[in-house]
Structures are given as structure tokens and as C-alpha cells.
Protein backbone atom coordinates (compact mmCIF):
# COMPACT_ATOMS: atom_id res chain seq x y z
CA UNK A 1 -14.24 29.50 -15.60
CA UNK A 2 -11.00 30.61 -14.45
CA UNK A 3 -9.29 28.78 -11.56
CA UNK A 4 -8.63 30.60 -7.85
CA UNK A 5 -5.30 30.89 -7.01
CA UNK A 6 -6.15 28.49 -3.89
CA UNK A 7 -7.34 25.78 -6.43
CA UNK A 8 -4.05 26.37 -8.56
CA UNK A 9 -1.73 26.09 -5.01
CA UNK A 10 -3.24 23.15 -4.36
CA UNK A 11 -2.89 21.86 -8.09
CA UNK A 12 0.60 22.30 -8.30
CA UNK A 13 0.89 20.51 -4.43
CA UNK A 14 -0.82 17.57 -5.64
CA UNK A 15 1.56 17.24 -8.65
CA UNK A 16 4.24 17.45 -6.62
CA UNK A 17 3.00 14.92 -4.44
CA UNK A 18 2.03 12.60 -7.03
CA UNK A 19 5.09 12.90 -8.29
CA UNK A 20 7.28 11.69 -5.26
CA UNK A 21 5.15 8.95 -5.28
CA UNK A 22 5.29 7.85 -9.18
CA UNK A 23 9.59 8.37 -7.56
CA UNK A 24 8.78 5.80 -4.74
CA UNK A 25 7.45 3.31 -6.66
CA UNK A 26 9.88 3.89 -9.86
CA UNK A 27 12.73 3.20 -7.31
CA UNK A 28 14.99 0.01 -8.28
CA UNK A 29 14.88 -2.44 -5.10
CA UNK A 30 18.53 -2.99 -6.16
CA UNK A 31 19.86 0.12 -6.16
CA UNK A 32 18.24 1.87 -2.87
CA UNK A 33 19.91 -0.76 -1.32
CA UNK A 34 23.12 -0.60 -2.93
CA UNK A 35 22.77 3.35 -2.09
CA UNK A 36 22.14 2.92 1.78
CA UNK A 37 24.93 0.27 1.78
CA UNK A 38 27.12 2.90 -0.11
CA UNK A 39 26.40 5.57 2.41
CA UNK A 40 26.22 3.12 5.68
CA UNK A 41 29.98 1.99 5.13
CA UNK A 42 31.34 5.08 4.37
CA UNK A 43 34.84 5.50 6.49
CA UNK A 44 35.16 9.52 5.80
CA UNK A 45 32.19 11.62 4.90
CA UNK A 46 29.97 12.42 2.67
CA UNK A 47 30.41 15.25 0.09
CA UNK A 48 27.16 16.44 -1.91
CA UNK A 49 27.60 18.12 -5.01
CA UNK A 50 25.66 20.27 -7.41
CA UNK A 51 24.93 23.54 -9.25
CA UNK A 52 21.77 25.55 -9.46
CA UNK A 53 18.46 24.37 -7.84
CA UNK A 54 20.03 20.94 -7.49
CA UNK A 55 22.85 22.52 -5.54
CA UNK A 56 20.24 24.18 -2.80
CA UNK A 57 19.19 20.24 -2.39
CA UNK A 58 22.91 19.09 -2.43
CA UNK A 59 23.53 21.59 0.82
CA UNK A 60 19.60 20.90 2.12
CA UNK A 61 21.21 17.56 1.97
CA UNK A 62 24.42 17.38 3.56
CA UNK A 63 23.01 19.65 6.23
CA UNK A 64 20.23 16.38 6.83
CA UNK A 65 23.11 14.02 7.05
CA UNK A 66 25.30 15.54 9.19
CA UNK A 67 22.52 16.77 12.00
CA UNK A 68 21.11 12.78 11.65
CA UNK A 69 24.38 10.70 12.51
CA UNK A 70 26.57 11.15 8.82
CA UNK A 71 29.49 13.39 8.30
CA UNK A 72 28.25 15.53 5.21
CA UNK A 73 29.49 18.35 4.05
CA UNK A 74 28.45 20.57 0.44
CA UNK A 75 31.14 21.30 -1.77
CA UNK A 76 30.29 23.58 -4.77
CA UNK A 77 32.08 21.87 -8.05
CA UNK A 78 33.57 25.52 -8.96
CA UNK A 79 35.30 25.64 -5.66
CA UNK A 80 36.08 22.26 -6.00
CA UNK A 81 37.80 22.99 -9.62
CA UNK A 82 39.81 25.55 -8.11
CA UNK A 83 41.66 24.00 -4.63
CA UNK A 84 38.25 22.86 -3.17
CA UNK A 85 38.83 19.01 -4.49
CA UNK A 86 41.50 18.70 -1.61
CA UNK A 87 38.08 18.27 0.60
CA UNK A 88 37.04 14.72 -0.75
CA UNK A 89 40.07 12.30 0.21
CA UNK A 90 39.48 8.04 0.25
CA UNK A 91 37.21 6.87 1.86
CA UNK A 92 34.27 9.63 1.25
CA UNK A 93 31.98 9.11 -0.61
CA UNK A 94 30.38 11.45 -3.07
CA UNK A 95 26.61 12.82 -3.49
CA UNK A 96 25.96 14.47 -6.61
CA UNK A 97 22.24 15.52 -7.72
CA UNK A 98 21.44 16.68 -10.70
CA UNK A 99 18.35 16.62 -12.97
CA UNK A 100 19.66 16.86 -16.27
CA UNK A 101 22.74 14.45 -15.23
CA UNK A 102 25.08 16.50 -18.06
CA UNK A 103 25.73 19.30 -15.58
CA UNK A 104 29.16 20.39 -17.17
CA UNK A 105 30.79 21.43 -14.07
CA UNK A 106 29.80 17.95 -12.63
CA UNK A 107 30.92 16.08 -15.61
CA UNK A 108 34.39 18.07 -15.21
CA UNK A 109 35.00 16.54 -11.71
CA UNK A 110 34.11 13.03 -12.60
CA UNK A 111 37.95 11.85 -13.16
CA UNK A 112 39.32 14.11 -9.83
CA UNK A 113 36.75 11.74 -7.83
CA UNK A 114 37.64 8.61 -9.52
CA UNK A 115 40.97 9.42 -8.65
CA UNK A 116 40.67 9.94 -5.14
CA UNK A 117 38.44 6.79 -5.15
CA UNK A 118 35.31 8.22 -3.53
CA UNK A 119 32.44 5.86 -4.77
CA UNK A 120 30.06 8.10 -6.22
CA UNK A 121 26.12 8.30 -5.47
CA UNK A 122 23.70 10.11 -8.34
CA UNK A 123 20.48 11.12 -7.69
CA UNK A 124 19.60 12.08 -11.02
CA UNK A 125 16.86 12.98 -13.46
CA UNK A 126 18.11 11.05 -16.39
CA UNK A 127 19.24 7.48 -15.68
CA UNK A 128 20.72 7.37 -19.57
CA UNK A 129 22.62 10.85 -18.94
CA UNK A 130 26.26 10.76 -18.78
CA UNK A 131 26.46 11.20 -14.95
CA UNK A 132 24.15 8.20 -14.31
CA UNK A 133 26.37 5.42 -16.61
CA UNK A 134 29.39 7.07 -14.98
CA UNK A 135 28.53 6.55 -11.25
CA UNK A 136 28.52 3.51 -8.92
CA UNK A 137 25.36 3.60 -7.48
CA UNK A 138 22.07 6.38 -9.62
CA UNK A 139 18.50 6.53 -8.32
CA UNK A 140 16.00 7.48 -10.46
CA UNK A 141 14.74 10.82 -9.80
CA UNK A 142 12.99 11.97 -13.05
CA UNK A 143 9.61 13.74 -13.07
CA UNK A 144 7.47 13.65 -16.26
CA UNK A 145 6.66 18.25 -15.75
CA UNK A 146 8.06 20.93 -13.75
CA UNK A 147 5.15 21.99 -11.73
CA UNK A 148 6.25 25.78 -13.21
CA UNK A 149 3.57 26.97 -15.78
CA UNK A 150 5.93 27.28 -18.56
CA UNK A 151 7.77 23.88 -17.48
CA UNK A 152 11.06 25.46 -17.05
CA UNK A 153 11.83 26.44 -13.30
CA UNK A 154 13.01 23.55 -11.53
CA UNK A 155 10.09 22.63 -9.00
CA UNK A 156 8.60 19.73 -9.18
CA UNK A 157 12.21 18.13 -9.72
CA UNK A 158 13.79 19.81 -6.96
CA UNK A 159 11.43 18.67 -5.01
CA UNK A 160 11.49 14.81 -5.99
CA UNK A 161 15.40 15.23 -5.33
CA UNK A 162 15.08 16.36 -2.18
CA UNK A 163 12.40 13.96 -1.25
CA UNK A 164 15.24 11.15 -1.81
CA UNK A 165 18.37 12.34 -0.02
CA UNK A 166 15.13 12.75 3.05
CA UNK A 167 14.52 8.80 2.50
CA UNK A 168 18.28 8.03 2.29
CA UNK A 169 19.34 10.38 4.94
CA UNK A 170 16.15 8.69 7.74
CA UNK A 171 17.06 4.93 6.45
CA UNK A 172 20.77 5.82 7.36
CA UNK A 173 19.18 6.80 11.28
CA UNK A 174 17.97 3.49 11.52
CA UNK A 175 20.71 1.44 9.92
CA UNK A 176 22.95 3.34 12.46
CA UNK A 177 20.16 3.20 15.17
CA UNK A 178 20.69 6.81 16.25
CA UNK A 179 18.58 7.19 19.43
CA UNK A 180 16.96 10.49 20.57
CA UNK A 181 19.84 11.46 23.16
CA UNK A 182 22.35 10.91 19.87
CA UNK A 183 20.12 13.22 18.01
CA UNK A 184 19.95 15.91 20.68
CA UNK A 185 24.07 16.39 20.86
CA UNK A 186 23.57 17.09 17.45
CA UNK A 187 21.09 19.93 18.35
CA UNK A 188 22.69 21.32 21.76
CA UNK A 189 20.48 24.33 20.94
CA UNK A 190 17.12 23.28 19.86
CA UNK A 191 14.18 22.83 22.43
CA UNK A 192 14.84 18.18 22.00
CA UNK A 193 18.42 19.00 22.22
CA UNK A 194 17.78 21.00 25.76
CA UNK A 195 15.19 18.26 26.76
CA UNK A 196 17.69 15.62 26.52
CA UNK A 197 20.90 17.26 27.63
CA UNK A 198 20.13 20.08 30.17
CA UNK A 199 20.80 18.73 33.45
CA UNK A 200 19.83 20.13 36.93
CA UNK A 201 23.12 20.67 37.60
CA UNK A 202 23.56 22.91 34.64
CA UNK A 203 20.57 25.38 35.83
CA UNK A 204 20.31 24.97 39.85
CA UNK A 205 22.00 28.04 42.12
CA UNK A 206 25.09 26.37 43.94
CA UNK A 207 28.05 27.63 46.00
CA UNK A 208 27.19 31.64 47.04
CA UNK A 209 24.08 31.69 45.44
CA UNK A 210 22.66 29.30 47.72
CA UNK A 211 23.48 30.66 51.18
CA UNK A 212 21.52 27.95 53.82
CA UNK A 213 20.66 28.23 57.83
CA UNK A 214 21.05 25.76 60.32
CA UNK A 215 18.21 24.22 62.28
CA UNK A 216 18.73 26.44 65.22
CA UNK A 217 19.03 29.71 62.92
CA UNK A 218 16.20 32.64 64.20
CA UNK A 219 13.93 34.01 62.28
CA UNK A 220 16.17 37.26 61.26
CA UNK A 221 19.20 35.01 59.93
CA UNK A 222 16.42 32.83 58.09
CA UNK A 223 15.34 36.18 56.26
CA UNK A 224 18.43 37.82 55.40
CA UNK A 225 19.25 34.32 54.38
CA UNK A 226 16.90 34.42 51.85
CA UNK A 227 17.20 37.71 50.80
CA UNK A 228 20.88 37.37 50.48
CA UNK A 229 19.95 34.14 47.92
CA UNK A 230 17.19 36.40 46.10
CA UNK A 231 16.14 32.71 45.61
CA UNK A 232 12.87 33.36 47.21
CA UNK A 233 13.79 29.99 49.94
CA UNK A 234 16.69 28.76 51.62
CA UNK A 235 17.88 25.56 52.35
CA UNK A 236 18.04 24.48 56.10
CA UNK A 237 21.25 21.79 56.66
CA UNK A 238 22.28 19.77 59.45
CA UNK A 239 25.98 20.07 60.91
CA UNK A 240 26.85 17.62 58.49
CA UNK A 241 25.10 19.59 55.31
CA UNK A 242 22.59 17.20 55.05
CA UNK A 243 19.37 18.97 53.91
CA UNK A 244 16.59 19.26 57.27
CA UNK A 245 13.97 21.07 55.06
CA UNK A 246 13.14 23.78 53.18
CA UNK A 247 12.13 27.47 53.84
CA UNK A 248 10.12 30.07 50.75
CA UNK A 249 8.74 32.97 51.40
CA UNK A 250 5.56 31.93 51.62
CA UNK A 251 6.62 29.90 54.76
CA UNK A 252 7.84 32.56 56.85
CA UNK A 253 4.57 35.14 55.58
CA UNK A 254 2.38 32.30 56.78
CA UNK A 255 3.99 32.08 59.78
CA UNK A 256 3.77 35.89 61.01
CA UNK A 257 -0.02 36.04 60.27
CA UNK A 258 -0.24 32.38 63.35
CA UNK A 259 2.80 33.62 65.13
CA UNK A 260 2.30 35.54 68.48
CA UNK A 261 4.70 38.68 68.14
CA UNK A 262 5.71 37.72 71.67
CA UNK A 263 6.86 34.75 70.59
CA UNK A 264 8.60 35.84 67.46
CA UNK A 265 12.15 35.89 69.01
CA UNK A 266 11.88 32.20 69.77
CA UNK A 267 11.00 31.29 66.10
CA UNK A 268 13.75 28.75 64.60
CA UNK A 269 14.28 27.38 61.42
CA UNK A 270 13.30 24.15 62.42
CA UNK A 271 9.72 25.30 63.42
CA UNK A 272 9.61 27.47 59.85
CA UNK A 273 10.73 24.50 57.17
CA UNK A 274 9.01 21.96 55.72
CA UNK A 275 10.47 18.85 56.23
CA UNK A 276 10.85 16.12 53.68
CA UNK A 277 9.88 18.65 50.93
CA UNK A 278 10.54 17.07 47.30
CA UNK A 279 13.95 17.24 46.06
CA UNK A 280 15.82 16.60 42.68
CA UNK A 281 19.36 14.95 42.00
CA UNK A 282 22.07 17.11 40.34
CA UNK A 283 22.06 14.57 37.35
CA UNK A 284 18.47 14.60 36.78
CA UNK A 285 17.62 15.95 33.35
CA UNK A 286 15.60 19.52 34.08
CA UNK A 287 12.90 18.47 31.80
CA UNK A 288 12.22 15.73 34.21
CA UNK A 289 12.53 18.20 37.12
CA UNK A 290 10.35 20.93 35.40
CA UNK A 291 7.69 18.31 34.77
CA UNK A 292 7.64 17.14 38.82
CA UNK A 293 7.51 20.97 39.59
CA UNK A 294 4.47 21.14 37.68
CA UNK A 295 2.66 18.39 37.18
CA UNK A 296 0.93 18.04 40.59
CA UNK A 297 -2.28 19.91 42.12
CA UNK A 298 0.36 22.73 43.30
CA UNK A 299 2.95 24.15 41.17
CA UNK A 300 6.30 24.03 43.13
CA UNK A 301 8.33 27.13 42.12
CA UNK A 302 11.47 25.93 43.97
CA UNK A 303 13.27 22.46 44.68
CA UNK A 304 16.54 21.45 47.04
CA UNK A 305 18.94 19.44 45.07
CA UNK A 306 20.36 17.18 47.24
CA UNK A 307 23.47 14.30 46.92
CA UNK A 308 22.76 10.57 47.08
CA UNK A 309 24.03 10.92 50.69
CA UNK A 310 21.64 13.88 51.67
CA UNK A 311 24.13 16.28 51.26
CA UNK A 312 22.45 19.65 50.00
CA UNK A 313 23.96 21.33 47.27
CA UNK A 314 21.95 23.57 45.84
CA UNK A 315 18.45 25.19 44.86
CA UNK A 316 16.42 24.56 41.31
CA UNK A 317 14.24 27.49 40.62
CA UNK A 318 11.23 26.80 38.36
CA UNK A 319 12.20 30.26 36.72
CA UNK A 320 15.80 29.14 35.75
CA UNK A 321 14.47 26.08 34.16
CA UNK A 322 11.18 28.15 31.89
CA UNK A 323 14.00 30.52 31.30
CA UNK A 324 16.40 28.08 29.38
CA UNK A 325 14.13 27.56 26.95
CA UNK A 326 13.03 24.04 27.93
């Protein structure tokens, strides 16, 4: 009975998880350690190397390194035959991966690295290949069968190589105890990145765009005020700047439906704002601020952001902060 191609994809997953595994516990104690240690005190960075399949995990794996705390860069061994060898200088070190570990081109830049005296890392698929007895530190990367039905397309390899640099690259996070805010200047534009760096400041309407009224301002300054803002509120500020209160839309709606039209003319901002409303600092991270706008029986679509000393100096909008992406 023939197999469905759901049995076969899971098959070939299984063999390639098997085979990480059989790579885990193949691994020489001695060696993963002399590896991380390697990589750890580099002074420079690191410079991956390969051709082929194993060159997709090189970059893959530079790319790793260098978004996790490690200077890493790829450099393909043909450009680096032809000028691109002024990249590795002392005090890099080298990463090359390669399954076969006789990779000409590899072979051919053995001597330029040795001269510039870049210890060199192999993660290879042959620990008796040429590349392996040539380099300071090799981990074992071998696989018994290309998941590929004819056992030619690198798969199963690939993947077991790229399984490694992972290990190597997350040990190095530790060893260098990269913490999530180190991470996220690493990825300004990712959603963590925002989460950890976007700062009220960086989203709230300041200066012109958040025009505010006195206490004493009528009702028709209080509108225009807003409208002028397009904020939806205003701000109401002492003499001093300090903030009084707050003033949406919905405040001065609500107060024409209790208001007697007689006594519209009389109306101040004072006896429109609500006083002591919530407020944010201008250094307070926006996720933070997002997460007090919403997490609380009534959404709040707008916040003051006020000084340490009360001074007001600007309005958060919940619809800036959904807007950046957070």
C-alpha cells in the first residue's frame, strides 16, 4: 500500500529530527566548549563561510549572530579569492560549514586565514575530511542519509548544520547575557523591538498639535480648541502649565444634553474637565501606556502626558500608539 504524501512529510520530518538529535548527543563535551569559548572571546567578528546549501546556512548563520549580540557577517569564498579576504583581519574569527569538509574553494582559503590569524570554527560533516584536521576547533555535524529520496540533495544535512550554528549562536546570548531591551535595539523594527523601545514621547502630539485652554476658557474657545488639535480632547493648564484636567468630546456632548441653553454662556473649562484624569510620563514605554489605556472596564482613547512637576506637555492618543504597530 502506497504511502500519502502526508505520511511521507511527516517521514522525512521525523528523520530530520532524529537526526539533530543522534547530532546532540554525538557532540564532543570538549569541543562545544572549546567552540563557545572560541566565539565568546572573539575581539573582531565573526565571518561564516561556505558554498552551496552549506553557504545558505553560513549567511542563515551570520544573520543569527549578528541580530543575537555577535558581529557576523557572510563572506562567499569566491569573493573572498578575489579582494573579499581584506574582510577577515586579526582578531575574527572564522565560521566555515561544510558537509563534505573538501569544499575546494574552502580548502583554497585555508592558508589566507591562517595568515591573518583568525582561529577557525568547522561545522562539518566529516570530522576525518581535510577541513576538520585543518581547523582549531570542528563539531561533528554528519548525518547517516539525506532525507532526499535519491540521497543526493542536501536536506537532512543542511538542516543538522543549521541546527548547530542555532545552539552556538543562543549559548553565545547567555554567555553574553543579552537581555530583552539588548535584543530589541537589534530589531528597532519588529513588533519586541517597538515594545521595548517606543517611548511615549516618540508617539504623543506636543508643541502645536496640542493647543490647551485655561481654567477660565468658555465653552467656544474649549471647542475650537479641540477642533484646532483634531485630537478629539484638549488639555486644560493652570497659569503655570500645570495640567487642571482633561476635556474629549464626549465631555462637552454630555454636557449640552444637562446644560440649560441659558446657562451655556457661563460654561468654563473648569466645570467641563475631568479632574485628576490618568496621565502617562513622556519616558514611559507606549506598550506600558497602551496596556493602562486598555486594560480597565473602559477603554481610554486619550491620555495627558504630564512632567514630574505637573507640567503638561502633551496628548497620547490610543490611535497613534495601535497605529505604530505596537
Amino acid at each position: 500500500m502506497s504511502r500519502t504524501h502526508h505520511e511521507r512529510v511527516l517521514e522525512i520530518m521525523r528523520m530530520e529530527a532524529e537526526a539533530i538529535a543522534c547530532t546532540a548527543s554525538r557532540l564532543a563535551p570538549a569541543e562545544v566548549e572549546r567552540a563557545v569559548e572560541l566565539l565568546a572571546a572573539c575581539r573582531g567578528k565573526v565571518v561564516t563561510v561556505g558554498v552551496g546549501k552549506s553557504g545558505h546556512v553560513a549567511q542563515k548563520a551570520a544573520a543569527t549572530l549578528t541580530s543575537t549580540g555577535t558581529a557576523a557577517v557572510f563572506l562567499h569564498p569566491s569573493d573572498a579569492l578575489h579582494g573579499g579576504m581584506g574582510l577577515v583581519t586579526e582578531g575574527d574569527v572564522c565560521l566555515f560549514v561544510s558537509n563534505s569538509g573538501e569544499t575546494a574553494e574552502l580548502l583554497e582559503l585555508l592558508p589566507y586565514v591562517q595568515h591573518r590569524r583568525a582561529p577557525l570554527l568547522a561545522v562539518v560533516g566529516n570530522t576525518a575530511s581535510s577541513l576538520a584536521r585543518r581547523a582549531d576547533v570542528a563539531l561533528d555535524a554528519s548525518v547517516d542519509k539525506e532525507a532526499c529520496p535519491l540521497n543526493l540533495a542536501p536536506t537532512t544535512s543542511t538542516t543538522v548544520a543549521l541546527a548547530v550554528c542555532d545552539a552556538l549562536a543562543m549559548t553565545l546570548m547567555s554567555v553574553k547575557q543579552l537581555t530583552p531591551e539588548d535584543f530589541a535595539l537589534n530589531h528597532p523594527g519588529g513588533r519586541l523591538g517597538k515594545r521595548l523601545t517606543l517611548k511615549v514621547s516618540d508617539l504623543m502630539r506636543g508643541g502645536e498639535e496640542n493647543p490647551t485652554v485655561g481654567t477660565q476658557a468658555a465653552l467656544l474657545e474649549v471647542v475650537q480648541a479641540i477642533g484646532r488639535g483634531g485630537l478629539g480632547a484638549v488639555n486644560v493648564c493652570d497659569e503655570g502649565g500645570r495640567l487642571a484636567g482633561i476635556i474629549t468630546d464626549g465631555d462637552v456632548r454630555r454636557a449640552l444634553q444637562r446644560v440649560r441653553l441659558e446657562d451655556l454662556a457661563g460654561l468654563t473649562a473648569e466645570g467641563l474637565m475631568t479632574r485628576q484624569p490618568v496621565v502617562v510620563a513622556p519616558d514611559l514605554l507606549a506598550h506600558a501606556a497602551l496596556r493602562l489605556m486598555e486594560d480597565r472596564p473602559r477603554q481610554i482613547a486619550v491620555l495627558p502626558v504630564v512632567e514630574r512637576e505637573g507640567r503638561c506637555v502633551g496628548l497620547l492618543r490610543l490611535h497613534d500608539i495601535v497605529r505604530s504597530g505596537l
